[in-house]
Protein backbone atom coordinates (compact mmCIF):
# COMPACT_ATOMS: atom_id res chain seq x y z
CA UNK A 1 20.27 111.35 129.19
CA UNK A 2 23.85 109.12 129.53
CA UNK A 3 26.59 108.88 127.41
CA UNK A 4 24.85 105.16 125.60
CA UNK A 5 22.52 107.70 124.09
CA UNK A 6 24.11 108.61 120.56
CA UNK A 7 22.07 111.85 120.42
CA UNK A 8 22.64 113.43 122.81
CA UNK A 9 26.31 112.78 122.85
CA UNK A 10 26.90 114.24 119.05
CA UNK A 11 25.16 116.89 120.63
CA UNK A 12 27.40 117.64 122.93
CA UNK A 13 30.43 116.97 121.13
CA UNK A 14 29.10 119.54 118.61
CA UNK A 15 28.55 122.32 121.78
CA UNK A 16 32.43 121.20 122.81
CA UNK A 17 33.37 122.25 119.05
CA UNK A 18 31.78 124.98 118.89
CA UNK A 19 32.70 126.63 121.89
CA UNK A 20 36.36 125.39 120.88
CA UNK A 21 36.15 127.20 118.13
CA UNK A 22 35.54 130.40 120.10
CA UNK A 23 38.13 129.50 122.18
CA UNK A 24 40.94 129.35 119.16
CA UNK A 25 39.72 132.56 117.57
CA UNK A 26 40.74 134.08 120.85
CA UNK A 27 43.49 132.03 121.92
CA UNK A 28 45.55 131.95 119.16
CA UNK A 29 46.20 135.46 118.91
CA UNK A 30 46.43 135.54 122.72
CA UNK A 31 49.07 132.65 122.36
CA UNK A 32 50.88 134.33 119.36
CA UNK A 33 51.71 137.70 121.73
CA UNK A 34 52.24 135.43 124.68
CA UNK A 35 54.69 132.64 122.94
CA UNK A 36 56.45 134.52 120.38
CA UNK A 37 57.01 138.46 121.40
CA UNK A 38 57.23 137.48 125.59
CA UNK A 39 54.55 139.92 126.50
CA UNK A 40 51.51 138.99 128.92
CA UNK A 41 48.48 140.87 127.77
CA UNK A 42 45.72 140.53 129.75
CA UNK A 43 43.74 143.07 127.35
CA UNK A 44 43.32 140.56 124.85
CA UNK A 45 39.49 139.52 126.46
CA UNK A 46 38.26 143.09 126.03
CA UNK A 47 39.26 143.03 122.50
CA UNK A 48 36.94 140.31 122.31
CA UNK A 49 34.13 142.26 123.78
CA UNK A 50 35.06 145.61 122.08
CA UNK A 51 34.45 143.52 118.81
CA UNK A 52 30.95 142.05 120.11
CA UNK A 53 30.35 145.78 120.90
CA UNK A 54 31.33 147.22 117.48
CA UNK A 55 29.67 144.31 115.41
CA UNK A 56 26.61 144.83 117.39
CA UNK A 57 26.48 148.49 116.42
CA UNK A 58 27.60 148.21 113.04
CA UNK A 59 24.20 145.48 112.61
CA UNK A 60 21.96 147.32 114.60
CA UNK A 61 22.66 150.45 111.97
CA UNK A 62 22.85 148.65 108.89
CA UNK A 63 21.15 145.91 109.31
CA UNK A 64 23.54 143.19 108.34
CA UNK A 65 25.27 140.55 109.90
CA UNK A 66 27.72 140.12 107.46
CA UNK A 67 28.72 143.80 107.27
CA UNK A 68 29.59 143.53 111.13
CA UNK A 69 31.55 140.50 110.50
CA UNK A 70 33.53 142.28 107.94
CA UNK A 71 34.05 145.47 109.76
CA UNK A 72 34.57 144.26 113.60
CA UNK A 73 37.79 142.44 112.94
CA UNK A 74 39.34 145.27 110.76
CA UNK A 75 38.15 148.16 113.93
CA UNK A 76 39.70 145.61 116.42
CA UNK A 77 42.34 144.99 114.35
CA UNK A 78 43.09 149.07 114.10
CA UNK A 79 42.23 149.53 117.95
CA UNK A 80 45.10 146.92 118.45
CA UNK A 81 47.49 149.14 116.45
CA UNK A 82 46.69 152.24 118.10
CA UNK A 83 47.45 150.15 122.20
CA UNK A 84 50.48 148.90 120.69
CA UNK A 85 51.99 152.49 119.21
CA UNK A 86 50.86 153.93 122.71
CA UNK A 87 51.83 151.58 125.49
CA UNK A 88 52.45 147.73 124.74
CA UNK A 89 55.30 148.10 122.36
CA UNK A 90 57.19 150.74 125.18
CA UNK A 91 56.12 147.49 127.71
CA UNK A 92 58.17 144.66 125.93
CA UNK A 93 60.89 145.12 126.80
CA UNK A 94 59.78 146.13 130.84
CA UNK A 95 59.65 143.48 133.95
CA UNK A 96 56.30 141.18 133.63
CA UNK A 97 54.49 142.38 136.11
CA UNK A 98 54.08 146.38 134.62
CA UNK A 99 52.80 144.55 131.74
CA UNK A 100 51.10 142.22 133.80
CA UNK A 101 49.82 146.01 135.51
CA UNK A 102 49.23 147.63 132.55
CA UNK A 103 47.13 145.73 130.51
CA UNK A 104 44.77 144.29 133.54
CA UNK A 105 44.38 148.17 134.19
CA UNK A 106 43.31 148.24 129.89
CA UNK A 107 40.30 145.60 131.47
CA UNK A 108 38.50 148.39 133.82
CA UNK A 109 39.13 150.85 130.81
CA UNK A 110 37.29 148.89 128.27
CA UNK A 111 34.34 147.99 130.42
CA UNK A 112 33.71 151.71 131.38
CA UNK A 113 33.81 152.83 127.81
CA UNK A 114 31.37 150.22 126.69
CA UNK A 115 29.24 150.75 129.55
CA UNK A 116 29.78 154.86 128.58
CA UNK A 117 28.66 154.43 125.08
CA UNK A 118 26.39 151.14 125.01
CA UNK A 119 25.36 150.94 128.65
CA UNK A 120 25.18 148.51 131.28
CA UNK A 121 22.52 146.24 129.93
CA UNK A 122 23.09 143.33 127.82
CA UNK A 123 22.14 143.83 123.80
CA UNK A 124 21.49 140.42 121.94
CA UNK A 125 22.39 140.52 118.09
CA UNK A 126 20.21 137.73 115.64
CA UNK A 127 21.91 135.20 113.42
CA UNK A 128 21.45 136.26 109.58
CA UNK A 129 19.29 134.94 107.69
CA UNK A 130 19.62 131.20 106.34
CA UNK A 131 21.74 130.65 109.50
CA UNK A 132 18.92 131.46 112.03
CA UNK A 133 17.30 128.32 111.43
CA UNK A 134 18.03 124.57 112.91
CA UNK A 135 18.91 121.01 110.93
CA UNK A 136 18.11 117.84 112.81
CA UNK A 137 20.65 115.49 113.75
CA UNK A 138 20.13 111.95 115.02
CA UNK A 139 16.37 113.11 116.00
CA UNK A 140 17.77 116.57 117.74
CA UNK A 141 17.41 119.91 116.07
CA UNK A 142 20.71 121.73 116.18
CA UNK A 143 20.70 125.50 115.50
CA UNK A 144 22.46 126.31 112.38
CA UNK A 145 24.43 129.21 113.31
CA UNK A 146 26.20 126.93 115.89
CA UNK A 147 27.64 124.51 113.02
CA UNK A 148 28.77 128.31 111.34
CA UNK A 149 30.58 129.03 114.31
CA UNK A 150 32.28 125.74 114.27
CA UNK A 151 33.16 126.10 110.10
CA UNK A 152 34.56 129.55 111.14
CA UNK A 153 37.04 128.15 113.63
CA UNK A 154 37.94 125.46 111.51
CA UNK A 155 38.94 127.61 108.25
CA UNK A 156 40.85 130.34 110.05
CA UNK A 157 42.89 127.41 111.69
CA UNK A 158 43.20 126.28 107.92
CA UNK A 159 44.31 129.60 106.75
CA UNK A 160 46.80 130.22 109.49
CA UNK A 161 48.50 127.29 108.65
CA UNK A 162 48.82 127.63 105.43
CA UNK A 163 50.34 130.97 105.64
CA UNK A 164 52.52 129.66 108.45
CA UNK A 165 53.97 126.70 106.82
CA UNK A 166 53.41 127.17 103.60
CA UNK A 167 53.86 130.85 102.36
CA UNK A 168 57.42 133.15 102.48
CA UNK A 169 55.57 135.53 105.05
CA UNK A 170 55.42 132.26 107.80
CA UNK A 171 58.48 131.33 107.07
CA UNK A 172 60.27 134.62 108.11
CA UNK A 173 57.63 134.44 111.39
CA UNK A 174 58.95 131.13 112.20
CA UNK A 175 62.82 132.27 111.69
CA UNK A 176 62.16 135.35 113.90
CA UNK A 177 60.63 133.04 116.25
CA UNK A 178 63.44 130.45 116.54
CA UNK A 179 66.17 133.09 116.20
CA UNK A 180 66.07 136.75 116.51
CA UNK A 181 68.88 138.03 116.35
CA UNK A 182 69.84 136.05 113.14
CA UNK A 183 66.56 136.71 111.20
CA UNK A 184 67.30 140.55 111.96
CA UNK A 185 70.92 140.24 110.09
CA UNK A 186 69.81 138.60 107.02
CA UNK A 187 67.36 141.88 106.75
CA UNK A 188 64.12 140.52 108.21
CA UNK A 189 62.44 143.64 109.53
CA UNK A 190 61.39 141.34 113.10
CA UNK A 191 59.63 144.43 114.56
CA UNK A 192 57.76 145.32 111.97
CA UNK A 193 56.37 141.63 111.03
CA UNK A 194 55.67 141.04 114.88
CA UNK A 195 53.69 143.95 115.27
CA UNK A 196 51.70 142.71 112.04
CA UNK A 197 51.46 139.34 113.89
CA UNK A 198 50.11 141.21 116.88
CA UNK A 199 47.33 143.40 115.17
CA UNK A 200 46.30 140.01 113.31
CA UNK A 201 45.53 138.84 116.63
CA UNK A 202 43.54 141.46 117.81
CA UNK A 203 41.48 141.12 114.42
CA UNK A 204 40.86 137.32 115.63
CA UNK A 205 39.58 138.75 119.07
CA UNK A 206 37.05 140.86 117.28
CA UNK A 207 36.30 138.23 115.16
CA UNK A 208 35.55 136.20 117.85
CA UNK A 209 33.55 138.28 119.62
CA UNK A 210 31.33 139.29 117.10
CA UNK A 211 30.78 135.40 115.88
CA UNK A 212 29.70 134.65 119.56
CA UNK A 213 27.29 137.96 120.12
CA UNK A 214 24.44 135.88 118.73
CA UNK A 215 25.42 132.66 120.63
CA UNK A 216 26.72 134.34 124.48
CA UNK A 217 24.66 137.84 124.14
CA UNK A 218 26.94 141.19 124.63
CA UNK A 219 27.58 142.43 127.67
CA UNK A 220 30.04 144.51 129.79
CA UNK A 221 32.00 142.15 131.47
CA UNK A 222 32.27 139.38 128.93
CA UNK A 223 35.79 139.88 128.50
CA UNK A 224 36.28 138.37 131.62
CA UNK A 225 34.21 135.16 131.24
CA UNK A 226 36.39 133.92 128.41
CA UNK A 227 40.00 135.31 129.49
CA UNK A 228 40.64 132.78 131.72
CA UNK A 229 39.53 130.04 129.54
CA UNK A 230 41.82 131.60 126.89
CA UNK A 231 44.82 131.76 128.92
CA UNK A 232 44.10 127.77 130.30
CA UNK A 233 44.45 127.26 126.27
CA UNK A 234 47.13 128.83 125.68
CA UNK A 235 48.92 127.13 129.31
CA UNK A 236 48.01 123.64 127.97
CA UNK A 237 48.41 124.14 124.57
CA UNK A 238 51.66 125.63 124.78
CA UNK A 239 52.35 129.48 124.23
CA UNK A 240 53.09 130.39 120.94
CA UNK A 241 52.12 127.11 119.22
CA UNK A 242 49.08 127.43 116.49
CA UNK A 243 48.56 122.86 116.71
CA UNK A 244 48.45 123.70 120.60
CA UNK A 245 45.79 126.25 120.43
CA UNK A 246 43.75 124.06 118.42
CA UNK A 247 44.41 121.03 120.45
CA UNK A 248 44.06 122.77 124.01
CA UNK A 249 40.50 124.57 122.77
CA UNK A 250 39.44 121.00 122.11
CA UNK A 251 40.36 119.97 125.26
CA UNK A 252 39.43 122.29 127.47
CA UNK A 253 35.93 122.84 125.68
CA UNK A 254 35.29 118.95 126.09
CA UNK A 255 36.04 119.17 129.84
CA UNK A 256 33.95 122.55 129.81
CA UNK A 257 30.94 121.04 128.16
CA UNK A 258 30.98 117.63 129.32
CA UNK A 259 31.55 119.01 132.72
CA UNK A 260 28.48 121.39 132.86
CA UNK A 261 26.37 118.31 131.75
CA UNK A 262 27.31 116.21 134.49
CA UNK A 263 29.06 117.64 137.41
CA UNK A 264 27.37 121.36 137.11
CA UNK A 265 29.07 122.30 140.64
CA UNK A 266 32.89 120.94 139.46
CA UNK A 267 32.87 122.00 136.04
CA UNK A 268 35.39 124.31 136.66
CA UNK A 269 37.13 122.79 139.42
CA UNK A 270 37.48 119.82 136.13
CA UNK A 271 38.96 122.67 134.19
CA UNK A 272 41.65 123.44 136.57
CA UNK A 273 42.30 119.95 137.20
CA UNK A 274 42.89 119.24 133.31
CA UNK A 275 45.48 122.13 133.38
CA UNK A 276 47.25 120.75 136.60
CA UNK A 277 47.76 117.06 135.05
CA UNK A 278 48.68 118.18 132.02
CA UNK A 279 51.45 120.27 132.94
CA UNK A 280 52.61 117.95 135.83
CA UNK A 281 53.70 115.67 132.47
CA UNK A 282 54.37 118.11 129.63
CA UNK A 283 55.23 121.61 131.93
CA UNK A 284 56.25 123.49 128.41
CA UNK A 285 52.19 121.79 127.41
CA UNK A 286 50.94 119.55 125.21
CA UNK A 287 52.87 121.25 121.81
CA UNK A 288 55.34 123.63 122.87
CA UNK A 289 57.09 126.25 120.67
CA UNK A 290 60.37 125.07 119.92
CA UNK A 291 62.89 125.91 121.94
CA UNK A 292 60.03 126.44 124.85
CA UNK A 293 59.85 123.03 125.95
């Protein structure tokens, strides 16, 4: 196959969407803490896998897909709540590294109590039904639940915009962003409205985790195999910046997948590469917060 085949190149560029889309639904929220409330937290990846943990469970005992897509977000979501009561929000304030400490110690945590409760083996979890099948594009068959994945990224980026540019609730998030200390004397509670900013990013972990359990398989240790790809995002998008989580998703999933197709062994070396050029000419990355630049 080359790139003068049209096939197999919509193919790809549909594999590069998709796995962009995972890549926002984790990123964003990832990029949210990181850009807007200054705290690293390296936990965010076993949120991810927590969620591919609870949806599995929740489908394995009730049998439905769609229950477990409801439900994982909301327990992630809650779980989120619960870290930030006990630990992150007493971190926020602290040097980087403790939280830098912290949270990587939250990784080892998570994948002993999934390996405690689920095991170490890896469970697989089936598309639903009428998404389990395949539609042919160009003469290639493309699995269904693939172009889902890809429709799920693309409306929660919808949705977040919307309520961040176009709704009362965003617009007190943005003035909290670009001045703190202001938004909190006109009687914007700036605590309160980050920390529901944080727990909707946890929700997007789980979401994300549980969308991919039927692409990726769930395993102890997944958490890992995304993180850094989230983080690259979030470096090259720019922290805090929703158009630069979409934007550096693309990117990096188009390097990711193209990459794997040609040059197997420098795939990831391409990854790394990406990051380095683009913050030798935009350091703050490609859409910067404002005032991050």
């Amino acid at each position: 196959m080359a790139l003068t085949d049209p096939a197999f190149v919509a193919i790809q560029v549909l594999n590069a969407f998709q796995l962009a889309s995972l890549l926002f639904l984790l990123s964003v929220g990832l990029s949210v803490v990181f850009g807007l409330m200054n705290f690293i937290n390296l936990a965010h990846g076993t949120l991810y896998m927590v969620g591919a943990y609870v949806g599995y469970a929740v489908a394995q005992a009730s049998g439905s897909f769609w229950l477990a897509l409801v439900l994982a977000p909301v327990a992630v979501a809650l779980l989120g709540a619960i870290l930030h009561w006990l630990l992150l929000a007493r971190l926020q304030a602290a040097n980087p590294m403790k939280q830098v400490l912290a949270t990587f110690g939250l990784i080892f945590m998570g994948l002993d109590a999934v390996r405690w409760v689920w095991g170490s083996q890896s469970h697989g979890l089936e598309a639903p039904a009428g998404l389990d099948g395949s539609v042919t594009l160009l003469g290639q068959t493309y699995p269904v639940y693939r172009l889902f994945v890809i429709a799920v990224g693309a409306a929660v980026a919808v949705g977040l915009y919307l309520v961040l540019e176009r709704t009362r609730l965003g617009a007190r998030v943005r003035a909290g962003v670009d001045d703190r200390d202001m938004a909190a004397a006109l009687g914007i509670d700036i605590g309160r409205l980050f920390f529901g900013v944080f727990c909707l990013g946890c929700g997007l972990a789980g979401l994300a985790g549980v969308v991919a359990a039927p692409v990726l398989s769930v395993y102890p240790g997944m958490n890992m195999s995304v993180l850094v790809l989230a983080l690259i995002v979030v470096v090259v998008g720019g922290p805090g910046s929703l158009s630069g989580a979409v934007i550096g998703s693309l990117l990096i999933a188009l390097v990711q997948t193209f990459g794997q197709v040609f040059a197997p062994a420098l795939a990831s070396v391409a990854i790394y590469a990406a990051m380095a050029i683009v913050l030798l000419v935009r350091p703050g990355g490609l859409i910067p917060l404002k005032g991050r630049s």
